[in-house]
Each structure stands twice: as structure tokens, then as C-alpha cells.
N, C-alpha and C. Protein backbone atom coordinates (compact mmCIF):
# COMPACT_ATOMS: atom_id res chain seq x y z
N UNK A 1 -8.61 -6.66 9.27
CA UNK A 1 -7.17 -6.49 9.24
C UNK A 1 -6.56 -6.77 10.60
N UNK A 2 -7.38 -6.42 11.50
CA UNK A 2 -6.87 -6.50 13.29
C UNK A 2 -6.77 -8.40 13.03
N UNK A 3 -7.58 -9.44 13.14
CA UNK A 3 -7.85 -10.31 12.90
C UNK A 3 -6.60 -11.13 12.36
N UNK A 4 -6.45 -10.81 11.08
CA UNK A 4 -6.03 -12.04 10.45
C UNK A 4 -4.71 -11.18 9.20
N UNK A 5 -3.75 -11.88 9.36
CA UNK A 5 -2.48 -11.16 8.45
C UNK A 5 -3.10 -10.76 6.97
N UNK A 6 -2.49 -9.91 6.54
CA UNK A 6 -2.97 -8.86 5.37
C UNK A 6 -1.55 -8.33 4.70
N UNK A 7 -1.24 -8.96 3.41
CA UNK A 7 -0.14 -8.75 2.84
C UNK A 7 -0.14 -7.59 2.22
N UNK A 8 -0.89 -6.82 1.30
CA UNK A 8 -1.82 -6.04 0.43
C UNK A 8 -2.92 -5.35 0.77
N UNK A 9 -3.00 -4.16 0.75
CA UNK A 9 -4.64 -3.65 1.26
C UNK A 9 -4.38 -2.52 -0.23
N UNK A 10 -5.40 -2.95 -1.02
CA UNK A 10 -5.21 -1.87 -2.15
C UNK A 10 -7.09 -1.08 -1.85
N UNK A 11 -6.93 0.42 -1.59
CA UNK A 11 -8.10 0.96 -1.22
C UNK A 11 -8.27 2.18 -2.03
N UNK A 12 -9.63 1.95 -2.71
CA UNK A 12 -9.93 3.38 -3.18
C UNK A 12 -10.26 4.55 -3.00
N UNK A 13 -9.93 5.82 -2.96
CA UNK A 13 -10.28 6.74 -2.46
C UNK A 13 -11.80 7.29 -2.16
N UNK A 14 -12.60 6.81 -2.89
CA UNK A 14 -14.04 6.60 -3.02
C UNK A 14 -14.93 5.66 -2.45
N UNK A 15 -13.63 4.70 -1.54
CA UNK A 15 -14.73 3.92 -0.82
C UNK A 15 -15.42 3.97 0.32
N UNK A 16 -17.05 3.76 0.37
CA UNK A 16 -17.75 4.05 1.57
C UNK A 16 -17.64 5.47 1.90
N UNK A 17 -18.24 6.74 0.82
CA UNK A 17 -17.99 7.70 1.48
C UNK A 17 -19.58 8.08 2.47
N UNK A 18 -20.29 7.50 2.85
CA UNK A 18 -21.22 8.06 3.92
C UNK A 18 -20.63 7.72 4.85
N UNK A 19 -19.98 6.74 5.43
CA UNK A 19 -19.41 6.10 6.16
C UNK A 19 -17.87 6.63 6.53
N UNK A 20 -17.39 7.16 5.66
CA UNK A 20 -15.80 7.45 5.46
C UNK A 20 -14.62 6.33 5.38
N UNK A 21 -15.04 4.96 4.60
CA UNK A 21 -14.68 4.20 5.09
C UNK A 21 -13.08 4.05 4.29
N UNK A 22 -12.64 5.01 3.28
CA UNK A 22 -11.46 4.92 2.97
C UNK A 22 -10.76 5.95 4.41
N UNK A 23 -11.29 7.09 4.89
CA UNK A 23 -10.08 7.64 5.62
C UNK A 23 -10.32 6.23 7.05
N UNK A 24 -11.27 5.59 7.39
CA UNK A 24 -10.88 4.68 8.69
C UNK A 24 -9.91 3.47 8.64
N UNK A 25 -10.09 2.86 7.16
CA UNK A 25 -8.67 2.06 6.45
C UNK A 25 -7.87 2.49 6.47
N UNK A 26 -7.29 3.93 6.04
CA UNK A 26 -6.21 4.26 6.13
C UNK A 26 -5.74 4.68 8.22
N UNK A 27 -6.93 5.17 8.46
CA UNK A 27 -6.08 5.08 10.03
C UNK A 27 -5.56 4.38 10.48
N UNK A 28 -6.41 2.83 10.44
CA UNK A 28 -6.34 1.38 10.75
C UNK A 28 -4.80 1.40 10.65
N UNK A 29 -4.19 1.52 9.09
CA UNK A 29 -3.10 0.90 8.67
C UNK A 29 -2.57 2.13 9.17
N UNK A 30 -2.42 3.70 9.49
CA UNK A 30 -1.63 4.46 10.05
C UNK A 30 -1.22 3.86 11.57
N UNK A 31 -2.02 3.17 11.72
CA UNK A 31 -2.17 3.21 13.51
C UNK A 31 -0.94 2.40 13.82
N UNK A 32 -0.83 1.37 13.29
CA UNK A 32 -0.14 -0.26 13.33
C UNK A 32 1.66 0.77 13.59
N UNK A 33 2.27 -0.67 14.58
CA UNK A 33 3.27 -0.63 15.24
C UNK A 33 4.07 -0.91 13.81
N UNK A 34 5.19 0.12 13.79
CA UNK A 34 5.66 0.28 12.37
C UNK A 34 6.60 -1.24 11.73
N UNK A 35 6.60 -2.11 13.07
CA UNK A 35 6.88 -3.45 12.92
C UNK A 35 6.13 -3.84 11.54
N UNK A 36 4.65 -4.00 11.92
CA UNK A 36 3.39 -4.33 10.97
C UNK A 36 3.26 -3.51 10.29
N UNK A 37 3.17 -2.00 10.36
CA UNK A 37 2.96 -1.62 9.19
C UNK A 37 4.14 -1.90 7.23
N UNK A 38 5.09 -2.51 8.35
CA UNK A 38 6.52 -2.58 7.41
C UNK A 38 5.97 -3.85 6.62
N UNK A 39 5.39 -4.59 7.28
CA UNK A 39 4.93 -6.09 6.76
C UNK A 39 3.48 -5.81 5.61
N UNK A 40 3.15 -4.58 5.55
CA UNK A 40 2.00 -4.60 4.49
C UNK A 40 2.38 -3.62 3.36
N UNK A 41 1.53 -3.85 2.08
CA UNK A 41 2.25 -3.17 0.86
C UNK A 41 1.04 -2.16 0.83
N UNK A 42 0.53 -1.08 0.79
CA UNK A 42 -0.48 0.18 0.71
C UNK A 42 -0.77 0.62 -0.39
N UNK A 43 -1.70 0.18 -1.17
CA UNK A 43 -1.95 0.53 -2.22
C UNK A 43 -2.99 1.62 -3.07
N UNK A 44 -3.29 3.15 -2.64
CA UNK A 44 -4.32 3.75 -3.31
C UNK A 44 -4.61 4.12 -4.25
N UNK A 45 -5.27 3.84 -4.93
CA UNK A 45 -6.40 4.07 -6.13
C UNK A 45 -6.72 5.58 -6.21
N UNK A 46 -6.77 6.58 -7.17
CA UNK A 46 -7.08 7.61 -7.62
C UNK A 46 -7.55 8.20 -8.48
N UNK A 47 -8.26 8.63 -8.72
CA UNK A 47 -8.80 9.47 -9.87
C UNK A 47 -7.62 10.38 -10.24
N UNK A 48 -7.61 11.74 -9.59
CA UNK A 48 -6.97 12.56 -9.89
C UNK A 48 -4.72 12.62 -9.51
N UNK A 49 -4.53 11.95 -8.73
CA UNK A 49 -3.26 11.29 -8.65
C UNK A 49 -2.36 10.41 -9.84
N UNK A 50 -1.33 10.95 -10.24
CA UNK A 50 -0.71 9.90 -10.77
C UNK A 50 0.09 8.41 -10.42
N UNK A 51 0.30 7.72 -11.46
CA UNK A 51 0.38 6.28 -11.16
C UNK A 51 2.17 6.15 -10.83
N UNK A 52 2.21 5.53 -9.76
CA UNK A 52 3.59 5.48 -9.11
C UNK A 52 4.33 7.08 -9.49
N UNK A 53 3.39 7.80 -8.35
CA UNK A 53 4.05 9.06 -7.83
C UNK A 53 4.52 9.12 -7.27
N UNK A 54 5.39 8.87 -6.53
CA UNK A 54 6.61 8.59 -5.20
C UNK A 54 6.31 9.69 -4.32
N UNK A 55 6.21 10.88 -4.55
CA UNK A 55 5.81 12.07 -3.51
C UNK A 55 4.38 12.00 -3.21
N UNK A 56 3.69 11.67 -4.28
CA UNK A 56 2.04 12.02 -3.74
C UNK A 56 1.88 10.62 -2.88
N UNK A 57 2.54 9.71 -2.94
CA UNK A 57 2.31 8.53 -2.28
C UNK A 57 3.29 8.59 -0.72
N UNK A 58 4.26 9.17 -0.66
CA UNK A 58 4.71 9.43 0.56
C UNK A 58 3.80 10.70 1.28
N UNK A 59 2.96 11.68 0.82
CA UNK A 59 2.72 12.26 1.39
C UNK A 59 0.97 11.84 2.02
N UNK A 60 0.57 10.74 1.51
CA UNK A 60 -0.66 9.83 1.46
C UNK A 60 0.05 8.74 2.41
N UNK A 61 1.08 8.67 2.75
CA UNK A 61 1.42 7.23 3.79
C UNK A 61 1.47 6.43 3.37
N UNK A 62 1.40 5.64 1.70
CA UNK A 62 0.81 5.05 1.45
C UNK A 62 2.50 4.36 0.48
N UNK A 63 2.48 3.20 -0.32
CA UNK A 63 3.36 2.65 -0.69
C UNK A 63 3.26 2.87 -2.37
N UNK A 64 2.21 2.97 -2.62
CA UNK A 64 2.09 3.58 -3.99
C UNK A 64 1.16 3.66 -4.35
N UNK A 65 0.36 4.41 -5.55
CA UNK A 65 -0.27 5.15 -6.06
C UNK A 65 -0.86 4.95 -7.25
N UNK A 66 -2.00 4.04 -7.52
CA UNK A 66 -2.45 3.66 -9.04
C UNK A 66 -3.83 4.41 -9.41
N UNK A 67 -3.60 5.48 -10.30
CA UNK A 67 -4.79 5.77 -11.24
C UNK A 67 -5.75 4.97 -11.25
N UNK A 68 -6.93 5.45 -11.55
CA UNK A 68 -8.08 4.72 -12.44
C UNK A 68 -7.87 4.50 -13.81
N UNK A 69 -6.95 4.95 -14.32
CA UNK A 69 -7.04 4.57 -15.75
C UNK A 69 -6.14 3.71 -16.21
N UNK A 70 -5.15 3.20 -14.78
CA UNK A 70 -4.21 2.46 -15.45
C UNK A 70 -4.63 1.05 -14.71
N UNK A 71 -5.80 1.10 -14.00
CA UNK A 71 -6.59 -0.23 -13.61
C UNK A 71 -5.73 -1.47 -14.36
N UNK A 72 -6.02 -1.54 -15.52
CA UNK A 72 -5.89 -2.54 -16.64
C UNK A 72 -4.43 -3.21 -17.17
N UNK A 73 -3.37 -2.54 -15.60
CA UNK A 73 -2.14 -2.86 -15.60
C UNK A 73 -1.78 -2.71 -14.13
N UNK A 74 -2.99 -3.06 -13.63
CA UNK A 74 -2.85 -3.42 -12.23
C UNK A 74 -1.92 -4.71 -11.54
N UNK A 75 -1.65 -5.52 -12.60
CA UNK A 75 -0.83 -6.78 -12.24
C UNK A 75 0.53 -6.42 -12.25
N UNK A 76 0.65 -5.62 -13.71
CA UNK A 76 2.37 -5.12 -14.02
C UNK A 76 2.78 -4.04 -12.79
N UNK A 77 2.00 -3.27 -12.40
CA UNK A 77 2.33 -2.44 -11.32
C UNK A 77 2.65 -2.87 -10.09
N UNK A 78 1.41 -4.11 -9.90
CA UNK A 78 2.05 -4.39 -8.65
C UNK A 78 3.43 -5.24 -8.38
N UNK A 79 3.40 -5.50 -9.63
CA UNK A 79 4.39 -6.61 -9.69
C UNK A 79 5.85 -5.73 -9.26
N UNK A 80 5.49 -4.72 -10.10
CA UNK A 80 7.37 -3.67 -10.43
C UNK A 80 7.53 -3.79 -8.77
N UNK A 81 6.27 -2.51 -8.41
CA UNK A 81 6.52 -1.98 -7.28
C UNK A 81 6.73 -2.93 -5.54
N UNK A 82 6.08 -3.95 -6.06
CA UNK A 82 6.29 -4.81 -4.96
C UNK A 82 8.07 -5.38 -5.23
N UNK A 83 8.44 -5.64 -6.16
CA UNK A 83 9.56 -6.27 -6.29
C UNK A 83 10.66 -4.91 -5.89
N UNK A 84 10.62 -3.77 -5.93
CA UNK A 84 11.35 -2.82 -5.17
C UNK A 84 11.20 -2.58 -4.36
N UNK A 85 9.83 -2.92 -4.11
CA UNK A 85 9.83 -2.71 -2.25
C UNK A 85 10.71 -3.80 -2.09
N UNK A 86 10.45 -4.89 -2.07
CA UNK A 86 11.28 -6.36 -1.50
C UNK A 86 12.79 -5.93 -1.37
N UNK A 87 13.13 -5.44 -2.37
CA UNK A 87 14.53 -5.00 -2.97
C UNK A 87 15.00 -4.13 -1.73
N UNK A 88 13.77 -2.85 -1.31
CA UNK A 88 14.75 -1.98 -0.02
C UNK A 88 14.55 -2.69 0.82
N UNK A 89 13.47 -4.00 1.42
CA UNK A 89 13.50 -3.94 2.54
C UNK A 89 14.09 -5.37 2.80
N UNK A 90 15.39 -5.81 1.80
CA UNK A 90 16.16 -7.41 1.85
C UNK A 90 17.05 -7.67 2.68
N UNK A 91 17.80 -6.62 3.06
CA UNK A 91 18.65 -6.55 3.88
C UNK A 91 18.03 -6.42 5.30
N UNK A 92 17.18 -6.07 5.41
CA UNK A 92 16.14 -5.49 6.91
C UNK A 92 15.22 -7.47 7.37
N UNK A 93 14.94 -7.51 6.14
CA UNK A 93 14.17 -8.47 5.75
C UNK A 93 14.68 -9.75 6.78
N UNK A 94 15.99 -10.02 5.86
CA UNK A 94 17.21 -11.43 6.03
C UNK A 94 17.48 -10.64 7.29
N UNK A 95 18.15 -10.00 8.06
CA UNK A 95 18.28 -9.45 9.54
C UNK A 95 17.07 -10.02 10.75
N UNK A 96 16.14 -9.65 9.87
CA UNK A 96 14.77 -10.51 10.95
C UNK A 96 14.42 -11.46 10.74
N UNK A 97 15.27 -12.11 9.61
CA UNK A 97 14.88 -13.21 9.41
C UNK A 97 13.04 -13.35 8.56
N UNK A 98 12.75 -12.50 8.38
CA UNK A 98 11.42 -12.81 7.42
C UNK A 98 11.36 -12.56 6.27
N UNK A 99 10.22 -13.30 5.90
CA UNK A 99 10.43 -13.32 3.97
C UNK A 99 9.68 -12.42 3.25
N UNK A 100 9.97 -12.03 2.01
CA UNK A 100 9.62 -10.94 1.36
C UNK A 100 7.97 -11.00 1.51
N UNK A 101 7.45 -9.98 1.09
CA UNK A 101 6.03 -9.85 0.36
C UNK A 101 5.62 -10.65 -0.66
């Protein structure tokens, strides 16, 4: 992610746990100058979380929030939720002159 631009980071809560490698992804992307972090869409995966929870996902840092069980509408989700993100951040967007997600 340091490396090379990253539009999307969708991470499961279960990944790499000997390692901890979902909480060091999420630092990674906590860490970033809120410039960059504005430029990526945060996507976590859950078992026990519901799917586009707006609170459990603000309180996770995170941009939104997809179940395991709704895997299988992983395209329609991202689709909604990316297109409202675009939506708050158009005016911010066209100001800096950069283009949506």
C-alpha cells in the first residue's frame, strides 16, 4: 500500500490472525495523511457486524461494513456505497481538482 496507489482495500477481520495482520492493515490505512486516507474506499468484512452499518463502520474507521453472508452481493454493495461516497466527496473532489473513486 506504501508503494503503489490503492483505490479499495477490502479486509477481513480474520485475516492473518498469528500474525495480526488485519489490525496492522488497518493501522497502515489509520496512519495515512487524511489527504490519502480520503483517496481510499475501506472496506471490512464481518462475521458478526451488519452490512452497511454506518455506526459500526464509523466506529471501525472504516467506510463500510459487509457481512459474510452478503459476500454474494459484493458487487451491488460496492457499487451503492462507492457511488455515495463519490456523491459526498464531489464538491471536495472538483475543488482539488481530482476524480472520483
Amino acid at each position: 500500500m506504501r508503494e503503489s496507489h490503492v483505490d479499495v482495500v477490502i479486509l477481513d477481520q480474520s485475516f492473518d490472525p498469528l500474525d495480526q495482520g488485519a489490525a496492522f492493515v488497518t493501522r497502515e490505512v489509520n496512519v495515512l495523511r487524511p489527504a490519502q486516507r480520503r483517496r481510499i474506499f475501506f472496506v471490512s468484512l464481518s462475521s458478526s457486524k451488519r452490512t452497511m452499518d454506518a455506526h459500526a463502520a464509523f466506529l471501525q474507521n472504516v467506510n463500510i461494513i459487509v457481512n459474510h453472508n452478503d459476500l454474494g452481493a459484493l458487487d451491488e454493495i460496492l457499487e451503492r456505497a462507492m457511488r455515495e461516497f463519490n456523491e459526498l466527496y464531489k464538491d471536495f473532489n472538483a475543488a482539488c481538482g481530482l476524480a472520483a473513486l
